[in-house]
N, C-alpha and C. Protein backbone atom coordinates (compact mmCIF):
# COMPACT_ATOMS: atom_id res chain seq x y z
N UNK A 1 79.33 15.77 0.45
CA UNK A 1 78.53 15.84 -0.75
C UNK A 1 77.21 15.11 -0.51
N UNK A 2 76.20 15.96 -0.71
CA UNK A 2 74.83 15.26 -0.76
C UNK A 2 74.08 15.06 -1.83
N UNK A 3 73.29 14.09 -2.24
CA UNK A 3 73.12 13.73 -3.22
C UNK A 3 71.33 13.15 -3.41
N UNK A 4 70.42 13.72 -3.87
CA UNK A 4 69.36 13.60 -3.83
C UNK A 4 68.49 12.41 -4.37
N UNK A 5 68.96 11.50 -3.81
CA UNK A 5 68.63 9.63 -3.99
C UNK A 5 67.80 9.23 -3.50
N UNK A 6 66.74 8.95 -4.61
CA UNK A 6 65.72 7.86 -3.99
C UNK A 6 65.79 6.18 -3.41
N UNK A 7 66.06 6.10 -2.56
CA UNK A 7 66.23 5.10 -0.90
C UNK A 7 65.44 4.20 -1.73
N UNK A 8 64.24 4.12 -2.05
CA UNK A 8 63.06 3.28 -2.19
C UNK A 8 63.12 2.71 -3.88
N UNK A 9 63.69 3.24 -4.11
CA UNK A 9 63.40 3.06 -6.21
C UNK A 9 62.50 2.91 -6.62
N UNK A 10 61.50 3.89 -6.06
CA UNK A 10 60.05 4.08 -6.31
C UNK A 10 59.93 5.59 -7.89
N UNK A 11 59.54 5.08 -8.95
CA UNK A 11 59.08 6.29 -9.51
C UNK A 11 57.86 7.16 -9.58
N UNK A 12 58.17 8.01 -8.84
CA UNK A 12 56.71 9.19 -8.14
C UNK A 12 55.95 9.48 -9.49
N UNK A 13 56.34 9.62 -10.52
CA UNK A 13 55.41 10.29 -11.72
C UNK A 13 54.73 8.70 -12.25
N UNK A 14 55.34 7.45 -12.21
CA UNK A 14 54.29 6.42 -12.69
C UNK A 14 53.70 5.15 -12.02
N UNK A 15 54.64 4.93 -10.71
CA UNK A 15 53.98 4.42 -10.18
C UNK A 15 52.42 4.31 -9.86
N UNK A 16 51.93 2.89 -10.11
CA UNK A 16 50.31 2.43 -10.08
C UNK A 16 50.44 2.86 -8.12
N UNK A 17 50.96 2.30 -7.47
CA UNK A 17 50.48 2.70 -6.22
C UNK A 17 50.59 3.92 -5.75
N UNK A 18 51.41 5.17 -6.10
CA UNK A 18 51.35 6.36 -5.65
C UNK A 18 50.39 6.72 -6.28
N UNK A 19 50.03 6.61 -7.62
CA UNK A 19 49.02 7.17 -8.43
C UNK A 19 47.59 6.63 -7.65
N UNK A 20 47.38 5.62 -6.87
CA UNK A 20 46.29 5.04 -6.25
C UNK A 20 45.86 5.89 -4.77
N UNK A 21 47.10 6.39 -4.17
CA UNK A 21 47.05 7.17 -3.21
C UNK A 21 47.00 8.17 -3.65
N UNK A 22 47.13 9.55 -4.69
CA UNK A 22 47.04 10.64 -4.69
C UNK A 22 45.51 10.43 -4.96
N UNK A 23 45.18 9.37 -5.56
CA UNK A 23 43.26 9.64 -6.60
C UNK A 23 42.58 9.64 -5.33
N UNK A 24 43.31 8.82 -4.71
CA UNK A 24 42.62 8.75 -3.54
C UNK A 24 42.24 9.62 -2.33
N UNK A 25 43.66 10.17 -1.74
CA UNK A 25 43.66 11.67 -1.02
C UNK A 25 42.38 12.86 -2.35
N UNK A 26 42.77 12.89 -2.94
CA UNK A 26 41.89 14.32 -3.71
C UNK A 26 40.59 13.41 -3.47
N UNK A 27 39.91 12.48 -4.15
CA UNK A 27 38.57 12.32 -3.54
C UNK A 27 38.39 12.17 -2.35
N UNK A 28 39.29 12.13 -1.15
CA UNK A 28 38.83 12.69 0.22
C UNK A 28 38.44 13.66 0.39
N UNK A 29 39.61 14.55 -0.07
CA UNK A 29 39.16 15.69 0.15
C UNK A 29 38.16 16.63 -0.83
N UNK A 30 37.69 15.87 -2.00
CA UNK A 30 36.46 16.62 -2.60
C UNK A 30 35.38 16.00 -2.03
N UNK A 31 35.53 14.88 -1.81
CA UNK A 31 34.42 14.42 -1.01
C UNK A 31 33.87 15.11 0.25
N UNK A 32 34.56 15.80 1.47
CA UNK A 32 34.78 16.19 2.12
C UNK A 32 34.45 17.60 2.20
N UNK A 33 34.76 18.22 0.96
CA UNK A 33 34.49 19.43 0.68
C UNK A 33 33.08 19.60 0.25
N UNK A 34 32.57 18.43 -0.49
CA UNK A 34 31.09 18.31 -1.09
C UNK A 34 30.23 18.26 -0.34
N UNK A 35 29.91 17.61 1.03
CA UNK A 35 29.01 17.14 2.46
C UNK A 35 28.04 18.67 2.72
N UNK A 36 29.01 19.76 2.36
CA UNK A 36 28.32 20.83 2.65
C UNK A 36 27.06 21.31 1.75
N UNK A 37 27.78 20.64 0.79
CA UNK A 37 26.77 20.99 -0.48
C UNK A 37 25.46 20.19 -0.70
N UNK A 38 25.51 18.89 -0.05
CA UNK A 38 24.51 18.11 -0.55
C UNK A 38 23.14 18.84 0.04
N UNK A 39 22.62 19.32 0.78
CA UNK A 39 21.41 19.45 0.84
C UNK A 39 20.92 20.63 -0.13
N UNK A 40 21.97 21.37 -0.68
CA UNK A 40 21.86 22.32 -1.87
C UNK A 40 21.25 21.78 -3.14
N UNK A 41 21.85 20.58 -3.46
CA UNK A 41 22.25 19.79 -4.54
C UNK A 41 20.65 18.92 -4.51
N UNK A 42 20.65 18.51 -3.39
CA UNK A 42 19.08 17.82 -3.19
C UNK A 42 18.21 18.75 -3.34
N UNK A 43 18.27 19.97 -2.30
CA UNK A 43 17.12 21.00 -2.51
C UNK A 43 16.76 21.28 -3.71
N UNK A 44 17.60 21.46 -4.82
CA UNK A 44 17.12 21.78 -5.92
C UNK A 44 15.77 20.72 -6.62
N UNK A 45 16.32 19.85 -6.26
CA UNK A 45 14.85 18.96 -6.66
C UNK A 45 13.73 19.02 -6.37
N UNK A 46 13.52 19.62 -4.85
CA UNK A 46 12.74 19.71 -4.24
C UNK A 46 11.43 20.11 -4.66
N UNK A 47 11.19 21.02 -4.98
CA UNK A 47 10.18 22.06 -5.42
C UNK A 47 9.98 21.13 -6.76
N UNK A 48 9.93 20.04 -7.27
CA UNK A 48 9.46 19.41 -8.48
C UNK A 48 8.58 18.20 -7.37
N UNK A 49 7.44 18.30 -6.75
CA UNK A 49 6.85 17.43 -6.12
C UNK A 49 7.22 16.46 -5.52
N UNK A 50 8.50 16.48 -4.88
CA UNK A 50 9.03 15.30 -4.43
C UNK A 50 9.40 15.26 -3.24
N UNK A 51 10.10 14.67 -2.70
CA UNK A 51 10.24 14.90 -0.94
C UNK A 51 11.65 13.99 -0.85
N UNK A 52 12.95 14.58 -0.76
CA UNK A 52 14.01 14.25 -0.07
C UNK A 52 14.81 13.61 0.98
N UNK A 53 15.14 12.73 1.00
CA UNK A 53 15.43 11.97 2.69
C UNK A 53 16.72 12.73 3.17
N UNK A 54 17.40 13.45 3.50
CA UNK A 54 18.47 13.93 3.79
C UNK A 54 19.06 13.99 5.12
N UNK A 55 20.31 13.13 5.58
CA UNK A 55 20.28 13.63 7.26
C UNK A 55 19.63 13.46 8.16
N UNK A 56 18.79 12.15 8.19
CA UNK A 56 17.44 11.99 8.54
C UNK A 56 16.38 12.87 9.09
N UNK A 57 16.50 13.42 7.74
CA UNK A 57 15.14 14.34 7.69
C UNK A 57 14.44 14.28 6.46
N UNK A 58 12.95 14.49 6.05
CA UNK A 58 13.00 14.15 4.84
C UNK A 58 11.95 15.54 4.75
N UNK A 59 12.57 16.17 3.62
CA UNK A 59 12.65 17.42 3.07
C UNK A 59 11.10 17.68 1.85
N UNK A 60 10.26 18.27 2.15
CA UNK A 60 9.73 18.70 1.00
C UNK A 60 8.72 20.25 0.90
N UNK A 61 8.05 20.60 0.11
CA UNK A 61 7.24 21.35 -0.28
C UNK A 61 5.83 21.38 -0.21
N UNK A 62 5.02 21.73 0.31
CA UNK A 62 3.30 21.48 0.21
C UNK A 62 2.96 22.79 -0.43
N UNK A 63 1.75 23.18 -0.92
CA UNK A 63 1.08 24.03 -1.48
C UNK A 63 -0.24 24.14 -0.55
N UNK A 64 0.45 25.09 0.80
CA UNK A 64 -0.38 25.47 1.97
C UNK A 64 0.57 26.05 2.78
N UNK A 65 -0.23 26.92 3.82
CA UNK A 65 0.17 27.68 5.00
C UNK A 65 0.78 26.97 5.98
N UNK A 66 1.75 27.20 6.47
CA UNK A 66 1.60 26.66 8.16
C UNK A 66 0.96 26.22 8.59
N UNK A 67 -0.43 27.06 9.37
CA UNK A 67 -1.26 26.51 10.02
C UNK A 67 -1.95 25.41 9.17
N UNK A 68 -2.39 25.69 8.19
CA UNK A 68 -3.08 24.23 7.06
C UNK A 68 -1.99 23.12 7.65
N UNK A 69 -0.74 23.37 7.36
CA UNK A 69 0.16 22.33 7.77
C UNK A 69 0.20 21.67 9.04
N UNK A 70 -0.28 22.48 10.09
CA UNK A 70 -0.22 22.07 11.50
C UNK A 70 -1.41 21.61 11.67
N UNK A 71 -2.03 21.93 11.39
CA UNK A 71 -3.58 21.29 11.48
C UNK A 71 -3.61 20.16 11.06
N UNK A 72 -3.28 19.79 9.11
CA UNK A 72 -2.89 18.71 8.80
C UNK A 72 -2.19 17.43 9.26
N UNK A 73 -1.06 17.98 10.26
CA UNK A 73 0.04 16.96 10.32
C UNK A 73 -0.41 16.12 11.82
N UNK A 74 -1.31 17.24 12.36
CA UNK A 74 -2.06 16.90 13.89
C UNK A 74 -2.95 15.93 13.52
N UNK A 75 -3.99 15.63 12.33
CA UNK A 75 -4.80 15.06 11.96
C UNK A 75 -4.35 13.53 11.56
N UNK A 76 -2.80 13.73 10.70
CA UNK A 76 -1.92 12.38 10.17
C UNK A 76 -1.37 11.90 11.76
N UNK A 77 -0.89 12.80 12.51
CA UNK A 77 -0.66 11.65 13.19
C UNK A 77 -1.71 10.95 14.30
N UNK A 78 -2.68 11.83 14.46
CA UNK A 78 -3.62 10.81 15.36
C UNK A 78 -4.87 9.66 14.17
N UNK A 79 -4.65 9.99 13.01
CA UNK A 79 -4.89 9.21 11.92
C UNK A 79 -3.78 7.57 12.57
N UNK A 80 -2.50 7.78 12.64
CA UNK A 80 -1.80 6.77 12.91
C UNK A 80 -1.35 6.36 14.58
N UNK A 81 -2.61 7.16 15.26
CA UNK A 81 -2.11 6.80 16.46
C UNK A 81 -0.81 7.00 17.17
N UNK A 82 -0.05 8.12 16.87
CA UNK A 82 0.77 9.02 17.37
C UNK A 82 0.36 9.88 18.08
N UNK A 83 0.95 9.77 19.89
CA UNK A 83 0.20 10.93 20.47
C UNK A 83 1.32 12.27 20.06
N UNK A 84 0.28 12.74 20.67
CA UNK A 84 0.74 14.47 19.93
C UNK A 84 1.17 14.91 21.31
N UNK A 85 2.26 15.37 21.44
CA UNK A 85 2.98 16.07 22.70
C UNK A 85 2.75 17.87 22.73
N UNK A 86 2.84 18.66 21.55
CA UNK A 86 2.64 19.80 21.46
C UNK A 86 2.41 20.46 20.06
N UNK A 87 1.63 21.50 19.81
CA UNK A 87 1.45 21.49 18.52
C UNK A 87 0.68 23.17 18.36
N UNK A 88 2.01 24.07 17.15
CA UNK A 88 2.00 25.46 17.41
C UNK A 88 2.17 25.86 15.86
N UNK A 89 1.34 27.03 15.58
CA UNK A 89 1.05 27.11 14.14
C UNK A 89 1.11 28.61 13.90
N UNK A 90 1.37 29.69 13.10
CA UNK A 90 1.57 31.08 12.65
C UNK A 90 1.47 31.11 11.46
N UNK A 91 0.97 31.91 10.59
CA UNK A 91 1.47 32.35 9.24
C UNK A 91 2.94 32.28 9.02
N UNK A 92 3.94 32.43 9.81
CA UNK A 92 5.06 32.27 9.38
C UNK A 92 5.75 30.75 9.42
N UNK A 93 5.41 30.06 10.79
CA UNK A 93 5.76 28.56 10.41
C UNK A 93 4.63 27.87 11.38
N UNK A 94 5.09 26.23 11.82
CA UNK A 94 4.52 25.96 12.64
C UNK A 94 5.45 24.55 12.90
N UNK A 95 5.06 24.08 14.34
CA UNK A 95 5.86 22.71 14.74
C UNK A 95 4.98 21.94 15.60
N UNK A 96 4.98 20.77 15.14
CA UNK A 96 4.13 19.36 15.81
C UNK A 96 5.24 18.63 16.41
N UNK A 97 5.04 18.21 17.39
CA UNK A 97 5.88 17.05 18.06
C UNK A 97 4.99 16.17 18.54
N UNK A 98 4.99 14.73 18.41
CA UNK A 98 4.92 14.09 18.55
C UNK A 98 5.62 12.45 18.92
N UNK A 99 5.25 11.60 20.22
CA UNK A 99 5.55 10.41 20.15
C UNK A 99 5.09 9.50 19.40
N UNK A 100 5.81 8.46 19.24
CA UNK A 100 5.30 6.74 18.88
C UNK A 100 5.07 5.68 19.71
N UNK A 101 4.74 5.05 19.77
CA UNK A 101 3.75 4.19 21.12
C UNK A 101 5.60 2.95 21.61
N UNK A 102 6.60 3.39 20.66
CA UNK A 102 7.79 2.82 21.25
C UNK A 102 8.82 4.33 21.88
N UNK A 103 7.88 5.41 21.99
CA UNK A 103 8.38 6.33 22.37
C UNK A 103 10.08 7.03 21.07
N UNK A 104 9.49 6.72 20.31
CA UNK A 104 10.37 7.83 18.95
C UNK A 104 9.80 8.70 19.04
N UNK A 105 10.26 10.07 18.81
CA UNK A 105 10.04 11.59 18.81
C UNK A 105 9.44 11.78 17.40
N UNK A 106 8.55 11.90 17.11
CA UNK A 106 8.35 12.45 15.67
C UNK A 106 8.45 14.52 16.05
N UNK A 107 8.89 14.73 15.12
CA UNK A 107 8.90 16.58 14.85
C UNK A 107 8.66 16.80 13.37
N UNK A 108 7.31 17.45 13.17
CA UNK A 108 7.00 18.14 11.78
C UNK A 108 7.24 19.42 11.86
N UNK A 109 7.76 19.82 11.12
CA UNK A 109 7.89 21.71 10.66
C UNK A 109 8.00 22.22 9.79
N UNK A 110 7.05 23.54 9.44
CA UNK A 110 6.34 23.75 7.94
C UNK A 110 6.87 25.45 7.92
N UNK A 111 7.73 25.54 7.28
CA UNK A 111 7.85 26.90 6.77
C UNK A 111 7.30 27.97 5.96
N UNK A 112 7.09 28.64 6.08
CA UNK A 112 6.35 29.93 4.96
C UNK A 112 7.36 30.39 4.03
N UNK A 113 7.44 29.88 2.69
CA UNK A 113 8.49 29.76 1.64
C UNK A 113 8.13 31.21 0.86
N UNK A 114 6.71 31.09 0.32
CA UNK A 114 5.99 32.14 -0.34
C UNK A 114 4.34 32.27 -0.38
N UNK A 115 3.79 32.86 -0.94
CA UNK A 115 2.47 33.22 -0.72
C UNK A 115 2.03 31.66 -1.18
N UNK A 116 1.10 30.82 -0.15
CA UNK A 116 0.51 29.85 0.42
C UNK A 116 1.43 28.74 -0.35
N UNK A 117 2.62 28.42 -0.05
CA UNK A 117 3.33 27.11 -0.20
C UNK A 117 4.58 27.46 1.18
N UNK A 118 4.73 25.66 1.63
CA UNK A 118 5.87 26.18 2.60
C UNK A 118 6.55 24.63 2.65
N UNK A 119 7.83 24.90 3.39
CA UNK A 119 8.74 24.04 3.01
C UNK A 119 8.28 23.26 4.69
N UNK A 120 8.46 21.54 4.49
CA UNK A 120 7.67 20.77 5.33
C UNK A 120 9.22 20.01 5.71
N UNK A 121 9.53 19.60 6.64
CA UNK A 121 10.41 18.88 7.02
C UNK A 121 9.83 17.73 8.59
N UNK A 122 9.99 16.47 8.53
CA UNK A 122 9.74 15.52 9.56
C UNK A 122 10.94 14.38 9.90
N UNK A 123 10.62 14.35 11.05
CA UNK A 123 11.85 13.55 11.66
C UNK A 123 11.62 12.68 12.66
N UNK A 124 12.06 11.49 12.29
CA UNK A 124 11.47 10.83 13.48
C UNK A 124 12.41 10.06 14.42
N UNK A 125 12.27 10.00 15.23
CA UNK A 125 13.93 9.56 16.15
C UNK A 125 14.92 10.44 16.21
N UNK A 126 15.79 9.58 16.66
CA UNK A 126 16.80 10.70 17.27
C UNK A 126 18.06 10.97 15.84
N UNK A 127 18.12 9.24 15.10
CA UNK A 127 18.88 9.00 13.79
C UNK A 127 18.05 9.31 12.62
N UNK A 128 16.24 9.80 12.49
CA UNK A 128 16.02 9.96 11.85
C UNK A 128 15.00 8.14 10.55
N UNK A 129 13.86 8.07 10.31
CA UNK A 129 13.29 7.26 9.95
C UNK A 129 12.94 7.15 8.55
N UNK A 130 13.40 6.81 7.63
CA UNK A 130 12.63 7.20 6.17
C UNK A 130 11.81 6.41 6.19
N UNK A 131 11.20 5.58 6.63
CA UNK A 131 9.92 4.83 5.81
C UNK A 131 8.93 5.39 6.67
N UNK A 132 9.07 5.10 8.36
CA UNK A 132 7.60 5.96 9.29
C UNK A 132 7.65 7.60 8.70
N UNK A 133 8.62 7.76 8.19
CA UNK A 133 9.04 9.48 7.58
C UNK A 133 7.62 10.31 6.34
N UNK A 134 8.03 8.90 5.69
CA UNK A 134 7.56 9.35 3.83
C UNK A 134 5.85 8.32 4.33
N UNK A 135 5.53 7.71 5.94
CA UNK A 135 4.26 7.12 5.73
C UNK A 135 3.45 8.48 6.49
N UNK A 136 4.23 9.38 7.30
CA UNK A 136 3.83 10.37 7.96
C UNK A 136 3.49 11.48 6.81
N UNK A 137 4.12 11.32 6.02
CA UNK A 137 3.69 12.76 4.54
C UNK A 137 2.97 11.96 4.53
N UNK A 138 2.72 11.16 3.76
CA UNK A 138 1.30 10.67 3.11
C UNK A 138 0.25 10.64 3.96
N UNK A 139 0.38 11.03 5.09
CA UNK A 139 -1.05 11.22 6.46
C UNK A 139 -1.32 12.52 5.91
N UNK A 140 -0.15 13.26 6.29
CA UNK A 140 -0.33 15.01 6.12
C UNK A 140 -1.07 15.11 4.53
N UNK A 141 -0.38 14.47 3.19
CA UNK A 141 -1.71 15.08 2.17
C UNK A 141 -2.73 14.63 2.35
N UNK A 142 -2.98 13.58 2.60
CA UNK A 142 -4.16 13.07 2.82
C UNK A 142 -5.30 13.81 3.41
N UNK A 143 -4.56 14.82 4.40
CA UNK A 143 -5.44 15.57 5.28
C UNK A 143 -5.35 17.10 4.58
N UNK A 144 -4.59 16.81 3.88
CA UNK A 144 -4.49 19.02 3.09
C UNK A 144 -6.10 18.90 2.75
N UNK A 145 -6.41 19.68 2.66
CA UNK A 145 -7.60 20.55 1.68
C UNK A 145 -7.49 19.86 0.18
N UNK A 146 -8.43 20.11 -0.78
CA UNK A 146 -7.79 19.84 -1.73
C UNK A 146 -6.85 21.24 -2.72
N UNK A 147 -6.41 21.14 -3.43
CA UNK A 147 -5.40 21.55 -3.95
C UNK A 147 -4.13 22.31 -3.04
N UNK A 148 -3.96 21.72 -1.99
CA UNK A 148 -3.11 22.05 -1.08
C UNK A 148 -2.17 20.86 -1.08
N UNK A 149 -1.63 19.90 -1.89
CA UNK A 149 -0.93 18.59 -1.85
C UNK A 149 0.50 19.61 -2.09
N UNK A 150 1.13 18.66 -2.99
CA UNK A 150 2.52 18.54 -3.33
C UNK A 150 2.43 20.29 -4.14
N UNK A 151 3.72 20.68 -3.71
CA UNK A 151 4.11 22.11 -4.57
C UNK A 151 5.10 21.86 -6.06
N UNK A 152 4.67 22.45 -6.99
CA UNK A 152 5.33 22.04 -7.89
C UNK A 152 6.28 23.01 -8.50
């Protein structure tokens, strides 16, 4: 005869510590499930003039072309004394690379979103920099044209 006995005299429906481990497993795994979503969740902000740090990259919008952008971002960084390693521009996108005089990689890249706004992304290092990040945008408007700044 077998008899289906709890060993432990633990009660599964009120126990505080099982109840601490199940809250816990499910926000792993929504947590887990969410990672995919966040740059969705951020992007949406995006396009309201702002610029995103995400993944160390920091994410935003300008109200200009590519090339405006590559031109621009060539101008911010020898503005800050970043040499410029290579630097390639199209109506459809464009990409700057650049070093830092401690040898960090900076990479700008400006997408063609819609008629003259495009999505700007910079990165600096290998983990990614937010403050040399968000001082490198502020080179690039500085250098837009005027009404070529932030996309709204």
């Amino acid at each position: 005869m077998h008899t289906n006995k709890n060993t432990w005299n633990i009660d599964l429906k009120t126990d505080p510590a099982i109840k601490k481990i199940a809250a816990s497993v499910i926000a792993l795994v929504f947590g887990l499930a969410m990672t995919g979503c966040a740059e969705l969740i951020v992007g949406a902000g995006i396009g309201a003039a702002s610029a995103a740090y995400v993944e160390g990259n920091l994410h935003t919008h300008v109200k200009a072309d590519p090339r405006t952008v590559e031109k621009a971002s060539v101008q911010a960084l020898k503005a800050m004394n970043i040499g410029i390693t290579s630097s390639a521009g199209s109506a459809v996108d464009a990409k700057v690379v650049g070093h830092t005089a401690t040898d960090k990689k900076v990479v700008i890249k400006a997408e063609s979103k819609q008629a003259g706004e495009s999505s700007l992304t910079i990165r600096v290092g290998i983990l990614g920099d937010e403050s040399t990040s968000r001082r490198i945008y502020d080179q690039i408007k500085k250098h837009l044209p005027p009404g070529h700044k932030d996309a709204t």
